[in-house]
C-alpha atoms as a PDB file:
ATOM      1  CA  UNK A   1      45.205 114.865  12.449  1.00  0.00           C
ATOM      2  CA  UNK A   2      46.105 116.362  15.758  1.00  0.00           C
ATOM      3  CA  UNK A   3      44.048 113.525  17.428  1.00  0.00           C
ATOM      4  CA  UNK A   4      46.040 110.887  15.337  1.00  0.00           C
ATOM      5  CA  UNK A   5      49.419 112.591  16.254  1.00  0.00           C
ATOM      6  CA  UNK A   6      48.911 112.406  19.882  1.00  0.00           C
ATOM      7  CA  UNK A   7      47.646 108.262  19.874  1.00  0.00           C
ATOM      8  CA  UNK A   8      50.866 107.833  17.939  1.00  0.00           C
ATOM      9  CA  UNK A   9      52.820 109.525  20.652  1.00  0.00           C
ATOM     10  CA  UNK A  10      50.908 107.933  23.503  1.00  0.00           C
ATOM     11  CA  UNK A  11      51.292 104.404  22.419  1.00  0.00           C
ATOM     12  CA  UNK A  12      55.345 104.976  21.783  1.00  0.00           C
ATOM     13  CA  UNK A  13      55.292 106.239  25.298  1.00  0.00           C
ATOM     14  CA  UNK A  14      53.498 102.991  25.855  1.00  0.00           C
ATOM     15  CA  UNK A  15      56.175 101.250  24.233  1.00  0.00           C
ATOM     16  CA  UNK A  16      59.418 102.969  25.516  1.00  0.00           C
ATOM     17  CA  UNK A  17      57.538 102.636  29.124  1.00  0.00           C
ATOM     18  CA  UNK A  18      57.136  98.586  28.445  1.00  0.00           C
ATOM     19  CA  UNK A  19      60.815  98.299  27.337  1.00  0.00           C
ATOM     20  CA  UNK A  20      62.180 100.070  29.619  1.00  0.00           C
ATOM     21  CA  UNK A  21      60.933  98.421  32.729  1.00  0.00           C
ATOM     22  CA  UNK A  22      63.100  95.538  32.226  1.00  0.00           C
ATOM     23  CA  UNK A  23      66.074  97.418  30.630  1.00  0.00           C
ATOM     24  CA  UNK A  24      69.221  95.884  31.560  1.00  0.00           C
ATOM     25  CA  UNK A  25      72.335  98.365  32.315  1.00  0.00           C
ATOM     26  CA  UNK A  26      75.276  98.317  30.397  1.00  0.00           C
ATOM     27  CA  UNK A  27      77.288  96.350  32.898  1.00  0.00           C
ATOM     28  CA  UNK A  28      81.301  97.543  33.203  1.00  0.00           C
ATOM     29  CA  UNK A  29      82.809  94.172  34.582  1.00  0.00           C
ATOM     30  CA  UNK A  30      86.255  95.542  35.352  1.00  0.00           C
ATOM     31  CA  UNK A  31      84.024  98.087  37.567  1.00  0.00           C
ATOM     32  CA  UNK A  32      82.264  95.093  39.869  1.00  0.00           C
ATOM     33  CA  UNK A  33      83.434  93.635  42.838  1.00  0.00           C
ATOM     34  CA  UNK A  34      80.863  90.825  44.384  1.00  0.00           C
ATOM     35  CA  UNK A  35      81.036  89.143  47.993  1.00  0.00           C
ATOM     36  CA  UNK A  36      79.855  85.453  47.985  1.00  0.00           C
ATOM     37  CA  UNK A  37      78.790  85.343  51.665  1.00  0.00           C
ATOM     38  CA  UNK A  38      78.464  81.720  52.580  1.00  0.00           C
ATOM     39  CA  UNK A  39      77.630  81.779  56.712  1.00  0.00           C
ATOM     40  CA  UNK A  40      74.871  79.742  58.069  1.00  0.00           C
ATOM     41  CA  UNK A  41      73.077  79.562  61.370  1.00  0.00           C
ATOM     42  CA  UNK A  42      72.642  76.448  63.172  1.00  0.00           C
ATOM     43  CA  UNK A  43      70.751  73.812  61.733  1.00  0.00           C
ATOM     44  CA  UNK A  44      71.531  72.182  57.930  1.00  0.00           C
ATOM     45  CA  UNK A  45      73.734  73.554  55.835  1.00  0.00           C
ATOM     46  CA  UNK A  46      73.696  72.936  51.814  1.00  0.00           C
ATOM     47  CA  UNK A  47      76.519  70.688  50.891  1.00  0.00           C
ATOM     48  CA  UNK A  48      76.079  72.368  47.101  1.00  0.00           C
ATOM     49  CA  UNK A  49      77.778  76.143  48.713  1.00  0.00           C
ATOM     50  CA  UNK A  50      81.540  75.225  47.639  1.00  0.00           C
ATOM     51  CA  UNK A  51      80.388  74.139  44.387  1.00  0.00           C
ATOM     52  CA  UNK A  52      78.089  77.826  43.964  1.00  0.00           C
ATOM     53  CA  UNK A  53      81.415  78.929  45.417  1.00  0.00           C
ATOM     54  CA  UNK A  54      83.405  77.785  42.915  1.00  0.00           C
ATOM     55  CA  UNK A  55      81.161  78.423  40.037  1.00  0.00           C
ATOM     56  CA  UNK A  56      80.579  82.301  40.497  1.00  0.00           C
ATOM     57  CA  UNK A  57      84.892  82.469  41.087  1.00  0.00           C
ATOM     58  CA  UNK A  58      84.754  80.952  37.392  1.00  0.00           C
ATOM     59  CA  UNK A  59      82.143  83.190  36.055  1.00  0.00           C
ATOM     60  CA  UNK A  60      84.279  86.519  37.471  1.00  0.00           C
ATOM     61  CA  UNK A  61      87.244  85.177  35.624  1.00  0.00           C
ATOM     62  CA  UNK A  62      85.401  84.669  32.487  1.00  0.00           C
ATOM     63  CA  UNK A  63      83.566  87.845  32.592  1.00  0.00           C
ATOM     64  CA  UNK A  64      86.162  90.014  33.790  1.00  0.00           C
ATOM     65  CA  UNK A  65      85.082  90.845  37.712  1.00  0.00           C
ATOM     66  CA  UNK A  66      86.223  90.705  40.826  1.00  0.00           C
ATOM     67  CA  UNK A  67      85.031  88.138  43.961  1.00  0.00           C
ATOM     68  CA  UNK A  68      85.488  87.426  47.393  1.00  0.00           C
ATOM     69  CA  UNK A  69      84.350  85.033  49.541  1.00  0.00           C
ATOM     70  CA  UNK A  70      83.745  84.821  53.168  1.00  0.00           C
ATOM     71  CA  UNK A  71      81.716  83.239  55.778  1.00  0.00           C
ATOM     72  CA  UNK A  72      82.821  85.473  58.632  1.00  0.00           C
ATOM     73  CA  UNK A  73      80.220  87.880  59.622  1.00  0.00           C
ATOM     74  CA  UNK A  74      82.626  90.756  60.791  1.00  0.00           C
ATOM     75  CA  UNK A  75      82.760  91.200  56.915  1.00  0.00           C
ATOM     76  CA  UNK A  76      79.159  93.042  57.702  1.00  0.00           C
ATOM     77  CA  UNK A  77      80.301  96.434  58.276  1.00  0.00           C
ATOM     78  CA  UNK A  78      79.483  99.651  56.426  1.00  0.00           C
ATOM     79  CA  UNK A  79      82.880 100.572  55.652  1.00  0.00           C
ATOM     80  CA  UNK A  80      83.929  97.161  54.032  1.00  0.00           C
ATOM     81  CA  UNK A  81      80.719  96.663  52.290  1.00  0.00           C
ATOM     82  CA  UNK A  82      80.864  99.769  50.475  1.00  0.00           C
ATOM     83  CA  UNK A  83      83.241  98.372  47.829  1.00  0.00           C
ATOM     84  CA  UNK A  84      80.869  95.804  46.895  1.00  0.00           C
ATOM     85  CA  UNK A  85      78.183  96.147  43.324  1.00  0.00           C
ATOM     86  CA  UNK A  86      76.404  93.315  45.100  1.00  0.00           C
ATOM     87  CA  UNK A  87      75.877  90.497  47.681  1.00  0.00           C
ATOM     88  CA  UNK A  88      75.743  87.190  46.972  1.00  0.00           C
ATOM     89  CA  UNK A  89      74.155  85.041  49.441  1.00  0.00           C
ATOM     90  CA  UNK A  90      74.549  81.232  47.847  1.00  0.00           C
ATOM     91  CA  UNK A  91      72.099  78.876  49.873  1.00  0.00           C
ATOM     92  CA  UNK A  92      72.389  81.064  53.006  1.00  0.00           C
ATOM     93  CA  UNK A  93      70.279  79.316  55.755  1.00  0.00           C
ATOM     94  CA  UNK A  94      68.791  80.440  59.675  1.00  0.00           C
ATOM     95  CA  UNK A  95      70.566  83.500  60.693  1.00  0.00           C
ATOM     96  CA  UNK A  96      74.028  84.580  59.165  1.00  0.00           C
ATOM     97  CA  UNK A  97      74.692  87.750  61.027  1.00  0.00           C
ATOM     98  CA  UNK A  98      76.215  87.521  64.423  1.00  0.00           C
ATOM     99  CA  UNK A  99      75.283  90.921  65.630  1.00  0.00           C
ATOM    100  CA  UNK A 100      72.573  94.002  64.981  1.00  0.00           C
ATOM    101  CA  UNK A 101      75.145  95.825  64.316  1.00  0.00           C
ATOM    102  CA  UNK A 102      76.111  93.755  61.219  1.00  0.00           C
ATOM    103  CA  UNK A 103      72.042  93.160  60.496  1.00  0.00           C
ATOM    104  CA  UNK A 104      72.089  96.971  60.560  1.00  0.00           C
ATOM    105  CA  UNK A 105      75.152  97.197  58.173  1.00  0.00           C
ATOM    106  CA  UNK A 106      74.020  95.035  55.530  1.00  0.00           C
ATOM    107  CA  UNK A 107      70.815  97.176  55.681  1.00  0.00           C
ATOM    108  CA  UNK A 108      72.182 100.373  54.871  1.00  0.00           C
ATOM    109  CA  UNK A 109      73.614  98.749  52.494  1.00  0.00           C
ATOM    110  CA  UNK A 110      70.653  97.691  50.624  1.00  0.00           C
ATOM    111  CA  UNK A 111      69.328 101.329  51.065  1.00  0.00           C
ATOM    112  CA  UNK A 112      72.403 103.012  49.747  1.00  0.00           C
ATOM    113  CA  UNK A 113      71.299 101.276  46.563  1.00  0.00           C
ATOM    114  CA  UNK A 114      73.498  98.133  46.751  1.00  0.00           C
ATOM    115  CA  UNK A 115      72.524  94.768  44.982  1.00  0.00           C
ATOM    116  CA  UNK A 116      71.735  91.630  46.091  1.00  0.00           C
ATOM    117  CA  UNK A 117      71.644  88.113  44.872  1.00  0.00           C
ATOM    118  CA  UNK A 118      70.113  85.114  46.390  1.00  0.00           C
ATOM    119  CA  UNK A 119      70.012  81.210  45.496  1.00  0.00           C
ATOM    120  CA  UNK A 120      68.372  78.234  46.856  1.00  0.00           C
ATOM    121  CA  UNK A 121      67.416  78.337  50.022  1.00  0.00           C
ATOM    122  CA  UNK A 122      68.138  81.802  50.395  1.00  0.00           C
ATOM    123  CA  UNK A 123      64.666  82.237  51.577  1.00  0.00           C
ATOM    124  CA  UNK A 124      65.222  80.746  55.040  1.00  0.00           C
ATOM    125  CA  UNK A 125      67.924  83.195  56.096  1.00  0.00           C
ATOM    126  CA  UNK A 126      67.479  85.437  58.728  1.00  0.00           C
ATOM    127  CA  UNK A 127      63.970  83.933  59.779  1.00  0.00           C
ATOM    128  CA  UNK A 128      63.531  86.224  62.791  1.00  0.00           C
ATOM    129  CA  UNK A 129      64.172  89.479  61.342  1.00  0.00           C
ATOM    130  CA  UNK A 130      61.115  91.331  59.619  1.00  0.00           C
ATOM    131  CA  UNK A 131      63.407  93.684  57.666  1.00  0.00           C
ATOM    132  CA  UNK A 132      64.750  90.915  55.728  1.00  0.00           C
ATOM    133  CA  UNK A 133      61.352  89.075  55.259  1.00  0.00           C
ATOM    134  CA  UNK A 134      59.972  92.012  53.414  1.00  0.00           C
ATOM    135  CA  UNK A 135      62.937  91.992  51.104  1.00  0.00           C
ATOM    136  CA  UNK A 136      62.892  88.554  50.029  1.00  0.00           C
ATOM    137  CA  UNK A 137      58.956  88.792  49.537  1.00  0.00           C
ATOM    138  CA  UNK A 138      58.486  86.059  52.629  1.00  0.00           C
ATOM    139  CA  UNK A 139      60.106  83.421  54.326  1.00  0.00           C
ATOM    140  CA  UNK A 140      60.844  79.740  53.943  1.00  0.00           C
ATOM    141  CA  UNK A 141      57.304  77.452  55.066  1.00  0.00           C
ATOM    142  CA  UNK A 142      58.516  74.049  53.127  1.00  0.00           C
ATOM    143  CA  UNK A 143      59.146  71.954  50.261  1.00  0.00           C
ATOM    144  CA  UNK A 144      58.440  69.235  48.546  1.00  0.00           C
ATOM    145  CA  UNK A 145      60.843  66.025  48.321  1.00  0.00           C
ATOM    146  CA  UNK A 146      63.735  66.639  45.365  1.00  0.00           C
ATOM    147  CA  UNK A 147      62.479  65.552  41.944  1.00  0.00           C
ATOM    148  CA  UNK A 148      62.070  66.285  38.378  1.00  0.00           C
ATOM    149  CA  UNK A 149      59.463  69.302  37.533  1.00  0.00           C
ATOM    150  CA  UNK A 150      58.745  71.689  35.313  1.00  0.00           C
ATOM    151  CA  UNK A 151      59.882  75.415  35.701  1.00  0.00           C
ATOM    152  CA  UNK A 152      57.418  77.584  33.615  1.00  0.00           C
ATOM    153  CA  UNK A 153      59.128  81.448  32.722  1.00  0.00           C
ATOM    154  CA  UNK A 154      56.616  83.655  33.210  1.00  0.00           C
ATOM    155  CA  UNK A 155      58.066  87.289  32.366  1.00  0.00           C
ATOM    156  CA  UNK A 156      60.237  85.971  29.348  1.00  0.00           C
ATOM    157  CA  UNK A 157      61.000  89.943  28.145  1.00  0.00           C
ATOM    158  CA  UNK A 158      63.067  89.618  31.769  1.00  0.00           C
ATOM    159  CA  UNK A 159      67.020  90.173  30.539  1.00  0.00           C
ATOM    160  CA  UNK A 160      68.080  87.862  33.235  1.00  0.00           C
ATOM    161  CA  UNK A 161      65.719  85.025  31.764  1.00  0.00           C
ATOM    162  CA  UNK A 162      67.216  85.390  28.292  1.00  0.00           C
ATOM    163  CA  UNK A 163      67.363  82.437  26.030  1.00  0.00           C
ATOM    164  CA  UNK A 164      66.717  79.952  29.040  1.00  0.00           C
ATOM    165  CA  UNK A 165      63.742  77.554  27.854  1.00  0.00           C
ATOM    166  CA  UNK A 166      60.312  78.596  28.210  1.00  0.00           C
ATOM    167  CA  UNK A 167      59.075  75.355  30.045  1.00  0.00           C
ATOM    168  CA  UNK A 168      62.762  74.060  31.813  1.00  0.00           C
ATOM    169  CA  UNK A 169      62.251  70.289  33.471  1.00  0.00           C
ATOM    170  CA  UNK A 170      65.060  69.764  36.302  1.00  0.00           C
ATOM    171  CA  UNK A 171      65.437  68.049  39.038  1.00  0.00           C
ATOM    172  CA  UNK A 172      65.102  70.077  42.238  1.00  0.00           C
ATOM    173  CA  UNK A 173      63.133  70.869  45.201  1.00  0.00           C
ATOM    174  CA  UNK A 174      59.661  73.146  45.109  1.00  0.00           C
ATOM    175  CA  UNK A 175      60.158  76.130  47.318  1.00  0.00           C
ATOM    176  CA  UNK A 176      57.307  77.113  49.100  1.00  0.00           C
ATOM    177  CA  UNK A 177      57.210  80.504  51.970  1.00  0.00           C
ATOM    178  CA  UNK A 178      54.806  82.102  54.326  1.00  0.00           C
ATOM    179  CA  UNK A 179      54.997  85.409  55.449  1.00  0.00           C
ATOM    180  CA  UNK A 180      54.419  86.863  52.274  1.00  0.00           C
ATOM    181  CA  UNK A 181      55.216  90.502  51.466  1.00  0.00           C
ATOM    182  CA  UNK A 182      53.816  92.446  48.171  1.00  0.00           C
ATOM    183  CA  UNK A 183      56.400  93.960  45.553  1.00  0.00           C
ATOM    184  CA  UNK A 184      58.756  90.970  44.164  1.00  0.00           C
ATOM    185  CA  UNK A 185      57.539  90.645  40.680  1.00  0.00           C
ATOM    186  CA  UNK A 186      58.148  87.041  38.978  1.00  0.00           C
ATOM    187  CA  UNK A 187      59.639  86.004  36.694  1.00  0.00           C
ATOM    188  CA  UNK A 188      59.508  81.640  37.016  1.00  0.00           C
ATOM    189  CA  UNK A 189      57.371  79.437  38.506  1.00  0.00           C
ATOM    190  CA  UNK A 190      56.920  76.131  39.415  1.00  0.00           C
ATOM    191  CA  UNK A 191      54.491  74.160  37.642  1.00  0.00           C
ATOM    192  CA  UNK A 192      53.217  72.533  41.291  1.00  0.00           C
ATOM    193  CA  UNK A 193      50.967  70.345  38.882  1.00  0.00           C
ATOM    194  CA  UNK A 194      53.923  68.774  37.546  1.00  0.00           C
ATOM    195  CA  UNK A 195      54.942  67.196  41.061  1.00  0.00           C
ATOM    196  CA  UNK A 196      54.970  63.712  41.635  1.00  0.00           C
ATOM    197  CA  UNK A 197      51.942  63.838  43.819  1.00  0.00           C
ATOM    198  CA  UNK A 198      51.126  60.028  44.552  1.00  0.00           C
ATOM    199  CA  UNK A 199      51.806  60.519  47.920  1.00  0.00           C
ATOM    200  CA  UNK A 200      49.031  61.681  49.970  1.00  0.00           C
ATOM    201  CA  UNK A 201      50.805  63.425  52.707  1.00  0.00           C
ATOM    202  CA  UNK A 202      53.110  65.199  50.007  1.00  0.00           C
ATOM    203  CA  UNK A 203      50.171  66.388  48.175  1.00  0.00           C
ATOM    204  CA  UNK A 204      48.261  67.854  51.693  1.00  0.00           C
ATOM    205  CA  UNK A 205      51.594  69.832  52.033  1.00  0.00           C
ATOM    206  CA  UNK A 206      51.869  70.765  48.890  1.00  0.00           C
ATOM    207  CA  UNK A 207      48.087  72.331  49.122  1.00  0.00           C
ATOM    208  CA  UNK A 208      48.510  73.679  52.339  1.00  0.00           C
ATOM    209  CA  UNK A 209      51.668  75.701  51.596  1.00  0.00           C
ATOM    210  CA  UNK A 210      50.634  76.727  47.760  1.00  0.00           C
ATOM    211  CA  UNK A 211      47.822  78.778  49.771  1.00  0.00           C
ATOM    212  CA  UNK A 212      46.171  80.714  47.168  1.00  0.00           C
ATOM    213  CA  UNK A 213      47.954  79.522  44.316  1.00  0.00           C
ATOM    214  CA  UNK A 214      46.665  76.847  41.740  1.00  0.00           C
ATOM    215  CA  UNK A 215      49.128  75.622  39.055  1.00  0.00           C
ATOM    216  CA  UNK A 216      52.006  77.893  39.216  1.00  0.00           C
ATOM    217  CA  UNK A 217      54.282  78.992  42.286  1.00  0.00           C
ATOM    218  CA  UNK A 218      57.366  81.830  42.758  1.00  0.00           C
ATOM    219  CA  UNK A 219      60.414  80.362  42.013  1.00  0.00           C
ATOM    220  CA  UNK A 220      62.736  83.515  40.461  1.00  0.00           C
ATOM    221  CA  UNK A 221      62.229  86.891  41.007  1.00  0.00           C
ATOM    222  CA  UNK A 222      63.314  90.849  41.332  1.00  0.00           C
ATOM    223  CA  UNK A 223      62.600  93.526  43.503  1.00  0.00           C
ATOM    224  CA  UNK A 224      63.758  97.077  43.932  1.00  0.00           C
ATOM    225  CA  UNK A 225      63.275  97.410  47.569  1.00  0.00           C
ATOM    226  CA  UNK A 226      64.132 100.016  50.253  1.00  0.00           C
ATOM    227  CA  UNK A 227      66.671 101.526  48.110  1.00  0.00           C
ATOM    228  CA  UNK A 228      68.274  98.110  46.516  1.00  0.00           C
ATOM    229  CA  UNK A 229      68.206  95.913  43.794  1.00  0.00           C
ATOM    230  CA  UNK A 230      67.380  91.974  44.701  1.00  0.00           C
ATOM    231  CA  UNK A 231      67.141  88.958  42.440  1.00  0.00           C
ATOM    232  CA  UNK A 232      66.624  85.918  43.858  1.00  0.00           C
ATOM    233  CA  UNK A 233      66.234  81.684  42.813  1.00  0.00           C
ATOM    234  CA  UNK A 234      65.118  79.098  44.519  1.00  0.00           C
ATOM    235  CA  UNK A 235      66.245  76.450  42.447  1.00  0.00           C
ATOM    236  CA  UNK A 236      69.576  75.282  42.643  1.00  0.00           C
ATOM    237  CA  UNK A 237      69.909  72.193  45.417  1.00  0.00           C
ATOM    238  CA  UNK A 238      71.758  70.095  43.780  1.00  0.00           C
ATOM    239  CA  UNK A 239      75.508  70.731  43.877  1.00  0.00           C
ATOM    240  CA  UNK A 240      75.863  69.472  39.924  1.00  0.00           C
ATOM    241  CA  UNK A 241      73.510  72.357  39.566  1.00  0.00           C
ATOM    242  CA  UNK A 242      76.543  74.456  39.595  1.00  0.00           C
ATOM    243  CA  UNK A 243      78.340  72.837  36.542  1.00  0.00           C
ATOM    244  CA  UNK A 244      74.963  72.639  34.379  1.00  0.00           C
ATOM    245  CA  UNK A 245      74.912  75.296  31.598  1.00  0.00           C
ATOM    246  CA  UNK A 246      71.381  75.847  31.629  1.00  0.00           C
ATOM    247  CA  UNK A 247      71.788  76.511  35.606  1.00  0.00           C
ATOM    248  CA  UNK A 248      74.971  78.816  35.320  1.00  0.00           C
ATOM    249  CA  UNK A 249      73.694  80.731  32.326  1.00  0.00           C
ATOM    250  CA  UNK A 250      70.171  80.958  34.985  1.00  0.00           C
ATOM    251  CA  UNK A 251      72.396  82.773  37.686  1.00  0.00           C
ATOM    252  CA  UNK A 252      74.774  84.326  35.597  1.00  0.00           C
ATOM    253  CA  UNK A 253      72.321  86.513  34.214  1.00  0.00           C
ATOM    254  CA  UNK A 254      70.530  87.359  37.641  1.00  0.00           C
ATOM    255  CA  UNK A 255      73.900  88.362  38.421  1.00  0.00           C
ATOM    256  CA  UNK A 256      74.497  89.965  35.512  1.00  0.00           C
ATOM    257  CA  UNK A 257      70.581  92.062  36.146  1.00  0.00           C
ATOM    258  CA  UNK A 258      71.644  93.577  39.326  1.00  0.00           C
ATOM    259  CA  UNK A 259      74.892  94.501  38.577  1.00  0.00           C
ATOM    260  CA  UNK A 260      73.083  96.614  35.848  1.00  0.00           C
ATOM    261  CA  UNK A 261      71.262  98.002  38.185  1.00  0.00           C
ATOM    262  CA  UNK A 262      73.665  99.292  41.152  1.00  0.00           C
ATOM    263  CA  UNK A 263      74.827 102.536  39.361  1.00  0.00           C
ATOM    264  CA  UNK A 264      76.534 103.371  42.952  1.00  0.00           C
ATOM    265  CA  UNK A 265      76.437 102.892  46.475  1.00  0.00           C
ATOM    266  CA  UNK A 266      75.075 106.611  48.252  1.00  0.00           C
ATOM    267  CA  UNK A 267      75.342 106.043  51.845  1.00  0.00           C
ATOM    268  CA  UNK A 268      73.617 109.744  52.096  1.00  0.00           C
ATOM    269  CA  UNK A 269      70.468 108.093  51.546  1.00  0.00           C
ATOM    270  CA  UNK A 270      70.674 104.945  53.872  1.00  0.00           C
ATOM    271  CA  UNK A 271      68.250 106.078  57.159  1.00  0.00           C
ATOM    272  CA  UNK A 272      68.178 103.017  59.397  1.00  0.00           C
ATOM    273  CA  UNK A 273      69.403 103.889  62.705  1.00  0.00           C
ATOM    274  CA  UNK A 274      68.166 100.235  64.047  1.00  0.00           C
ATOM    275  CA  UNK A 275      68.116  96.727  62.077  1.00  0.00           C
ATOM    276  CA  UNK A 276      63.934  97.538  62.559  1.00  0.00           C
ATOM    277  CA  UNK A 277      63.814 100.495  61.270  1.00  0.00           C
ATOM    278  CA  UNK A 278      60.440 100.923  59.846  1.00  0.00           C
ATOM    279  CA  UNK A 279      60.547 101.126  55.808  1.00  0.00           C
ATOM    280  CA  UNK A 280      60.357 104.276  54.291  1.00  0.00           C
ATOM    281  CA  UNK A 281      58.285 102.702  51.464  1.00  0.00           C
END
């Protein structure tokens, strides 16, 4: 009997462990101030960023919290970012920051627990700088030409992939990096099978930059890292993107994810004295 009584307590451990893992926060939107940070570095620049602009202004005033915008990187201090649940960095491309000083802000910031949220081609910010590699999981290698595919969810007990469909066909462009880091866990995927592969040089770069994948590649994920709380999409290219349901309910609840996550911001804990700084894993 006392054998019995202890499985039954180790598998609800089991249980409460499982559920909790993706437990989403009980998120206070009058408490949550975002900053949609929209600089880019030389080289292209999205033409969809005042449309993500626009959309996450009408999500705060539907939902109740507060957003700023800016593309001016003096905004990267320690001071100013304190007031802020989370970052949003909407198709952010080459390197935003003008100094290490702001690099260095914006990491403290992560490591006094602060939130992050990244779309599109998030991935090929900040190119040169390790410290954000290792955050977003890698960095930006290629992708293929913009077309209709299929989006497979692959962690669908995920709160911030709730009620979005299973296997989602859209037009958009395949994301593929290099440089990969461990610890992002995933939660989409391309279906790279579901490419239009016909073309033969399309098809060589789609093999060469898949690398050890097969069928399925990151597309969404999360990732508590040095302190923070990231969740980041690469889908999202086309501006109309921003005005599609299915898309805003996709990024709302990322959103919505880290801001249940960032409890506070504890500058006490923050220990990089340098943007390189090595990670106190």
């Amino acid at each position: 009997m006392k054998r019995l009584s202890a499985i039954i307590v180790f598998i609800c451990f089991l249980v409460t462990s499982a559920c909790s893992l993706h437990a989403q926060g009980v998120v206070n939107w009058k408490n949550v101030r975002v900053l949609v940070y929209t600089k880019n570095g030389k080289g292209y620049v999205h033409d969809n960023i005042p449309s993500a602009v626009s959309c996450i202004q009408k999500l705060g005033q539907q939902h109740g919290f507060k957003v700023d915008t800016s593309r001016d990187a003096s905004v990267m201090t320690e001071n100013n970012l304190k007031q802020y649940s989370l970052l949003i960095f909407p198709s952010t491309n080459n390197d935003v920051f003008d100094t290490d000083e702001q690099r260095l802000a914006f990491r403290r910031y992560i490591e006094a627990g602060g939130g992050f949220v990244g779309l599109h081609s998030v991935t090929g910010t900040e190119r040169n700088w390790k410290w954000f590699k290792m955050m977003m999981g890698g960095t930006f290698s290629w992708h293929a030409k913009f077309q209709k595919f299929k989006e497979q969810v692959i962690t669908s007990s995920h709160p911030s992939m709730r009620g979005l469909p299973k296997v989602w066909e859209k037009e958009d462009e395949c994301y593929f990096a290099k440089e990969l880091y461990p610890g992002p866990r995933v939660l989409m995927a391309h279906n790279i099978t579901s490419l239009n592969l016909t073309d033969t040089a399309q098809k060589n770069l789609v093999d060469k930059n898949a690398g050890g994948y097969a069928d399925l590649y990151p597309s969404v994920w999360y990732y508590d890292f040095d302190g923070g709380h990231t969740w980041c999409t690469v889908l999202g290219h086309d501006k109309k993107d921003y005005s599609d349901p299915v898309y805003v309910k996709h990024i709302f609840q990322g959103i919505e994810y880290v801001a249940g996550q960032v409890k506070s911001r504890d500058f006490s804990k923050a220990y990089a004295d340098s943007r390189d700084t090595p990670v106190r894993f």
